[in-house]
Protein backbone atom coordinates (compact mmCIF):
# COMPACT_ATOMS: atom_id res chain seq x y z
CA UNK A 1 6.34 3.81 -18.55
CA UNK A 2 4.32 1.41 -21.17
CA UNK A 3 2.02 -1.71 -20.13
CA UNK A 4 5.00 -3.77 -21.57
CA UNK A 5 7.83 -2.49 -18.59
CA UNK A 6 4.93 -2.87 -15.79
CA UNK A 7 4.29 -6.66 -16.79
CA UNK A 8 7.86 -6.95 -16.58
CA UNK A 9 8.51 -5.29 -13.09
CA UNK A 10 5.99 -7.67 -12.16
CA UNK A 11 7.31 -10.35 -13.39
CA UNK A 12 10.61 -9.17 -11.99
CA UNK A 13 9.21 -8.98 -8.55
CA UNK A 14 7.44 -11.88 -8.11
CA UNK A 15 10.57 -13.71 -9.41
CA UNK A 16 12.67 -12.26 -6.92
CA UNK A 17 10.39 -13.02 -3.95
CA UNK A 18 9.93 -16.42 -4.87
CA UNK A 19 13.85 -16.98 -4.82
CA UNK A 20 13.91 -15.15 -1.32
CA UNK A 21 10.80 -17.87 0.12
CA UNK A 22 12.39 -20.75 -1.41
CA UNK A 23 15.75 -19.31 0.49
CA UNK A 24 13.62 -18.88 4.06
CA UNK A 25 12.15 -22.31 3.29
CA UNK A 26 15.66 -23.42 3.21
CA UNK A 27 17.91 -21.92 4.85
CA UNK A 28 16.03 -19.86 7.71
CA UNK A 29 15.71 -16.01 7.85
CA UNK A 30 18.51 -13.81 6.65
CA UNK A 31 20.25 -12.18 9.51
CA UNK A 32 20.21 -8.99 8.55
CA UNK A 33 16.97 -8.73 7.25
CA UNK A 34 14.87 -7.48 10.14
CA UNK A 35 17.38 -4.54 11.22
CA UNK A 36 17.05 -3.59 7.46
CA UNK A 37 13.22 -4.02 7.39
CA UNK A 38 13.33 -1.03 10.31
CA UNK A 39 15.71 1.26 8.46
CA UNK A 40 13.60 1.20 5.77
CA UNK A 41 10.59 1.78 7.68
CA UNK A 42 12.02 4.63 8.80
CA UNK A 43 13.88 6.27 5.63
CA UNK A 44 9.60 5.45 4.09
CA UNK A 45 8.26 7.15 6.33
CA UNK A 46 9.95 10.29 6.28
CA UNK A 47 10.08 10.39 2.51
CA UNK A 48 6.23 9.37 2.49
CA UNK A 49 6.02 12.64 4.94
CA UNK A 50 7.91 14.63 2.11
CA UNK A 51 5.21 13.03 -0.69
CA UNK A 52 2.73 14.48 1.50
CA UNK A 53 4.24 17.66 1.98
CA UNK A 54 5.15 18.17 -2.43
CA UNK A 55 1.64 17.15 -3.14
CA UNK A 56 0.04 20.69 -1.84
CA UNK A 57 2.70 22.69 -3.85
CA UNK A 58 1.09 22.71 -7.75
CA UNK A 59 4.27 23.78 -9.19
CA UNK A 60 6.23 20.17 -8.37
CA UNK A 61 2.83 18.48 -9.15
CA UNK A 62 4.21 16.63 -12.11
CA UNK A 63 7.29 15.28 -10.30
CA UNK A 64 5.14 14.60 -7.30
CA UNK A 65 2.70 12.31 -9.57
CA UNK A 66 5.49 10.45 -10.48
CA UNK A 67 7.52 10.01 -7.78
CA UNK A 68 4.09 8.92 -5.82
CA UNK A 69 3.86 6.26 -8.73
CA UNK A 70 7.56 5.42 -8.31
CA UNK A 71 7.31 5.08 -4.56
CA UNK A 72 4.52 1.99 -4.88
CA UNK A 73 7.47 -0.08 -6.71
CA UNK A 74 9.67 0.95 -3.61
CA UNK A 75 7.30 -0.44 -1.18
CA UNK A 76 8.01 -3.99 -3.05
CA UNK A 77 11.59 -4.07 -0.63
CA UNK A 78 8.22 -4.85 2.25
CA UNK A 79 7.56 -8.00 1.03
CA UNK A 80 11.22 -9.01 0.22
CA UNK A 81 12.22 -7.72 3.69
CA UNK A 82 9.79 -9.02 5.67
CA UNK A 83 9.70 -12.63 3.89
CA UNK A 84 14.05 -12.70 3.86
CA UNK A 85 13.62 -12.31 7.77
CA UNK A 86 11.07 -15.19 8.04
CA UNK A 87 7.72 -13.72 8.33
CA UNK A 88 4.76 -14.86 6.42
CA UNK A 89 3.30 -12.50 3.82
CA UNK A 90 -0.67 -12.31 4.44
CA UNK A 91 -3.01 -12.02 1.67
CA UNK A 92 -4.18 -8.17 1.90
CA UNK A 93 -0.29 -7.51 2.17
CA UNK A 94 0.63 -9.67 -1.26
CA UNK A 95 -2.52 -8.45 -2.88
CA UNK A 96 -1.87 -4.86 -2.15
CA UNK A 97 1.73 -4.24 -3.48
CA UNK A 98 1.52 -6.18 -6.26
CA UNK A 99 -1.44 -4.03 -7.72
CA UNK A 100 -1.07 -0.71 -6.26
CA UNK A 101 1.36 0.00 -9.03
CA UNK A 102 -1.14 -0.75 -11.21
CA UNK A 103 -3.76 1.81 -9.54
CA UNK A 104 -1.35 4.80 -9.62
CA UNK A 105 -0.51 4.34 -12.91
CA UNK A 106 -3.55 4.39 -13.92
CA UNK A 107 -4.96 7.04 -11.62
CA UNK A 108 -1.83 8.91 -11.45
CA UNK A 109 0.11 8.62 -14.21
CA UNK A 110 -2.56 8.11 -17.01
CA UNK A 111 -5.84 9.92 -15.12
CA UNK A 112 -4.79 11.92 -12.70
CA UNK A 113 -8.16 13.94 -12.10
CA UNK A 114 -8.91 14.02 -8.73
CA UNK A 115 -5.64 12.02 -7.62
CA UNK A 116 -4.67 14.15 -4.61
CA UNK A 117 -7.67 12.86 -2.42
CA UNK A 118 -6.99 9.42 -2.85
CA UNK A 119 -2.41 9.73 -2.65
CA UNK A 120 -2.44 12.32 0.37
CA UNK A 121 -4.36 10.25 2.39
CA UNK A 122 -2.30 6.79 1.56
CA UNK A 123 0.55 9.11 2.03
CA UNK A 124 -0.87 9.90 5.75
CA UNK A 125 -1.15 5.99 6.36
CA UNK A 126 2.10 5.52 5.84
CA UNK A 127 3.73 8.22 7.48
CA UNK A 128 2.15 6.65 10.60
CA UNK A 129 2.86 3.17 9.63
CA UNK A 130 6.15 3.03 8.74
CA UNK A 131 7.12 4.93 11.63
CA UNK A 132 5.18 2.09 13.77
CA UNK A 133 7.76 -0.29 11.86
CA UNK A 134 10.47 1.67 13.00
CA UNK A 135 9.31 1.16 16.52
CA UNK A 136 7.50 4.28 17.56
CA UNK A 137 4.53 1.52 19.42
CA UNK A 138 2.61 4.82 20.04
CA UNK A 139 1.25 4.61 16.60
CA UNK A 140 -0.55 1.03 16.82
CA UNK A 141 -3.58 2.09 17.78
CA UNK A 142 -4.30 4.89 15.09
CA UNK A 143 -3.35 2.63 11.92
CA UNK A 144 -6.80 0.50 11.98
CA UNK A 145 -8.47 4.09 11.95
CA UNK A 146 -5.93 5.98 9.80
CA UNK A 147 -6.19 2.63 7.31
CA UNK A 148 -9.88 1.91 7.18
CA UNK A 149 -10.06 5.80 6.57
CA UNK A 150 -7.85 5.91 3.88
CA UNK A 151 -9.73 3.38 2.02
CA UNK A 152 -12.68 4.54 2.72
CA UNK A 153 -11.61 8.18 1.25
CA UNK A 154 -10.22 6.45 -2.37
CA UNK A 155 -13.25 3.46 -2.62
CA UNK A 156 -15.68 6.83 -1.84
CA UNK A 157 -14.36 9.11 -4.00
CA UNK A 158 -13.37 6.93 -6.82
CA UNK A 159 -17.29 5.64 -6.95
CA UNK A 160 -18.52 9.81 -6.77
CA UNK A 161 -16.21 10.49 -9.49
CA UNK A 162 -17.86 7.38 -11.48
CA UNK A 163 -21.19 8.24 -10.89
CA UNK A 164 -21.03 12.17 -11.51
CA UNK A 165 -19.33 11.43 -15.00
CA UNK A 166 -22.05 8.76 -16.14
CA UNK A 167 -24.54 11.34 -14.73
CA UNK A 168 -23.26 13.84 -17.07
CA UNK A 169 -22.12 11.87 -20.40
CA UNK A 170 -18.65 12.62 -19.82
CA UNK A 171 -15.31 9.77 -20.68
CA UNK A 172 -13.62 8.33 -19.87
CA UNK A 173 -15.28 5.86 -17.24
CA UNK A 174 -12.80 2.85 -16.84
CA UNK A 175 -9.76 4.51 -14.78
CA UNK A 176 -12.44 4.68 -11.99
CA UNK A 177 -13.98 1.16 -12.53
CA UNK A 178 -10.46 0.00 -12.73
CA UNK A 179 -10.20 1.75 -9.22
CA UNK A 180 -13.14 1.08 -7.87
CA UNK A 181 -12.52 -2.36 -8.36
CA UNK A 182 -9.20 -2.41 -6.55
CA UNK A 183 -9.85 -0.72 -3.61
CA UNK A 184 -13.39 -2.64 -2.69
CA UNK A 185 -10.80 -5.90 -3.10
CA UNK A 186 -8.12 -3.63 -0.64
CA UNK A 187 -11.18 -2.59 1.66
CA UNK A 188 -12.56 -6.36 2.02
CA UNK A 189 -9.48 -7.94 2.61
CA UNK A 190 -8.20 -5.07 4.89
CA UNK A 191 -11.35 -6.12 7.06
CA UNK A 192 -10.58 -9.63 6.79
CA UNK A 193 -7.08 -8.59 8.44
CA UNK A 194 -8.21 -6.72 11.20
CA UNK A 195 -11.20 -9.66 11.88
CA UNK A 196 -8.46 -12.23 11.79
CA UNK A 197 -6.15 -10.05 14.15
CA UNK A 198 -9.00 -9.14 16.63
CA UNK A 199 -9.90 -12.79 16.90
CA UNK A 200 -6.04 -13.81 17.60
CA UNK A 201 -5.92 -10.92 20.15
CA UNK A 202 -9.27 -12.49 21.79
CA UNK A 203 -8.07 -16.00 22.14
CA UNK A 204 -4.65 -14.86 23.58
CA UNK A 205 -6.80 -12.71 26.36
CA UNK A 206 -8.72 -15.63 26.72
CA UNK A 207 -6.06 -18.24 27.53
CA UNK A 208 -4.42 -15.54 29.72
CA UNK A 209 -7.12 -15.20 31.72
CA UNK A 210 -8.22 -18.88 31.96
């Protein structure tokens, strides 16, 4: 897969969502849309488990990279899902899936030293988090820790990897700039998120208890 054909899944995508908003805007939320949203929260999250489970066998490595890779256009059906059934799509959400292709193709695909530390652990995530979609509630309260972590683990290792290689002369340097630079914009607005939600879970305590 080129430049050319990732533009164009792009374009593709953000095409398609618009037409689903202007739809919402419309017509209201699609019937259907949220009972679909939790079937495919739970048919990601066992195939995300599978990811996780191919990516410590070294003869499947190969299919594994690209299947990972693969698997970040998947997550697109998200957005479409959760905008067809009326929710709104916040900014770390939008941001996220339309890049993330992006990042594994050029960490995975084109660069894949090192890739393993950064996909198991998004892997993890999102055996956790899709499952929460699914309804298991137990979940909820291990995704700000199992999310922060994961981001943590790529912005971390992606800067080690950066430094280590201008330490000792070696190219090339810009698949880990080019990742660097994408997860400190996931990591930032990942903390905006979880700001925004602990101050809407404050004022609802507070007008409870008032």
């Amino acid at each position: 897969m080129n430049l050319f054909y990732m533009f164009l899944q792009t374009a593709a995508f953000v095409s398609v969502w618009t037409l689903v908003h202007r739809h919402v805007a419309s017509h209201g939320p699609v019937a259907v849309a949220r009972k679909a949203v939790m079937l495919n929260s739970w048919f990601y999250s066992l195939a995300s488990a599978v990811l996780l489970g191919l990516m410590f066998v070294p003869q499947y490595e190969h299919v594994t990279r690209r299947l990972y890779h693969l698997s970040k256009f998947y997550e697109y059906i998200d957005v479409l899902g959760v905008r067809a059934g009326g929710g709104e799509i916040e900014l770390h959400f939008a941001v996220h899936h339309l890049t993330t292709p992006y990042l594994t193709y050029v960490r995975v695909l084109y660069y894949s030293q090192g890739w393993k530390a950064v996909a198991a652990p998004n892997a993890f995530h999102h055996v956790l988090m899709y499952a929460y979609f699914g309804g298991v509630g137990a979940f909820r309260s291990v995704l700000p820790v199992t999310g922060t972590i994961q981001l943590l683990l790529g912005l971390g290792g992606e800067a080690w990897l950066l430094w280590k290689k201008r330490v000792d002369g070696e190219q090339p340097l810009w698949p880990h700039e080019f990742a660097v630079s994408l997860f400190g914009i996931y990591f930032v607005l990942w903390l905006r998120e979880l700001r925004q939600k602990a101050s809407i879970k404050g004022k609802v305590a507070k007008f409870k208890s008032a």
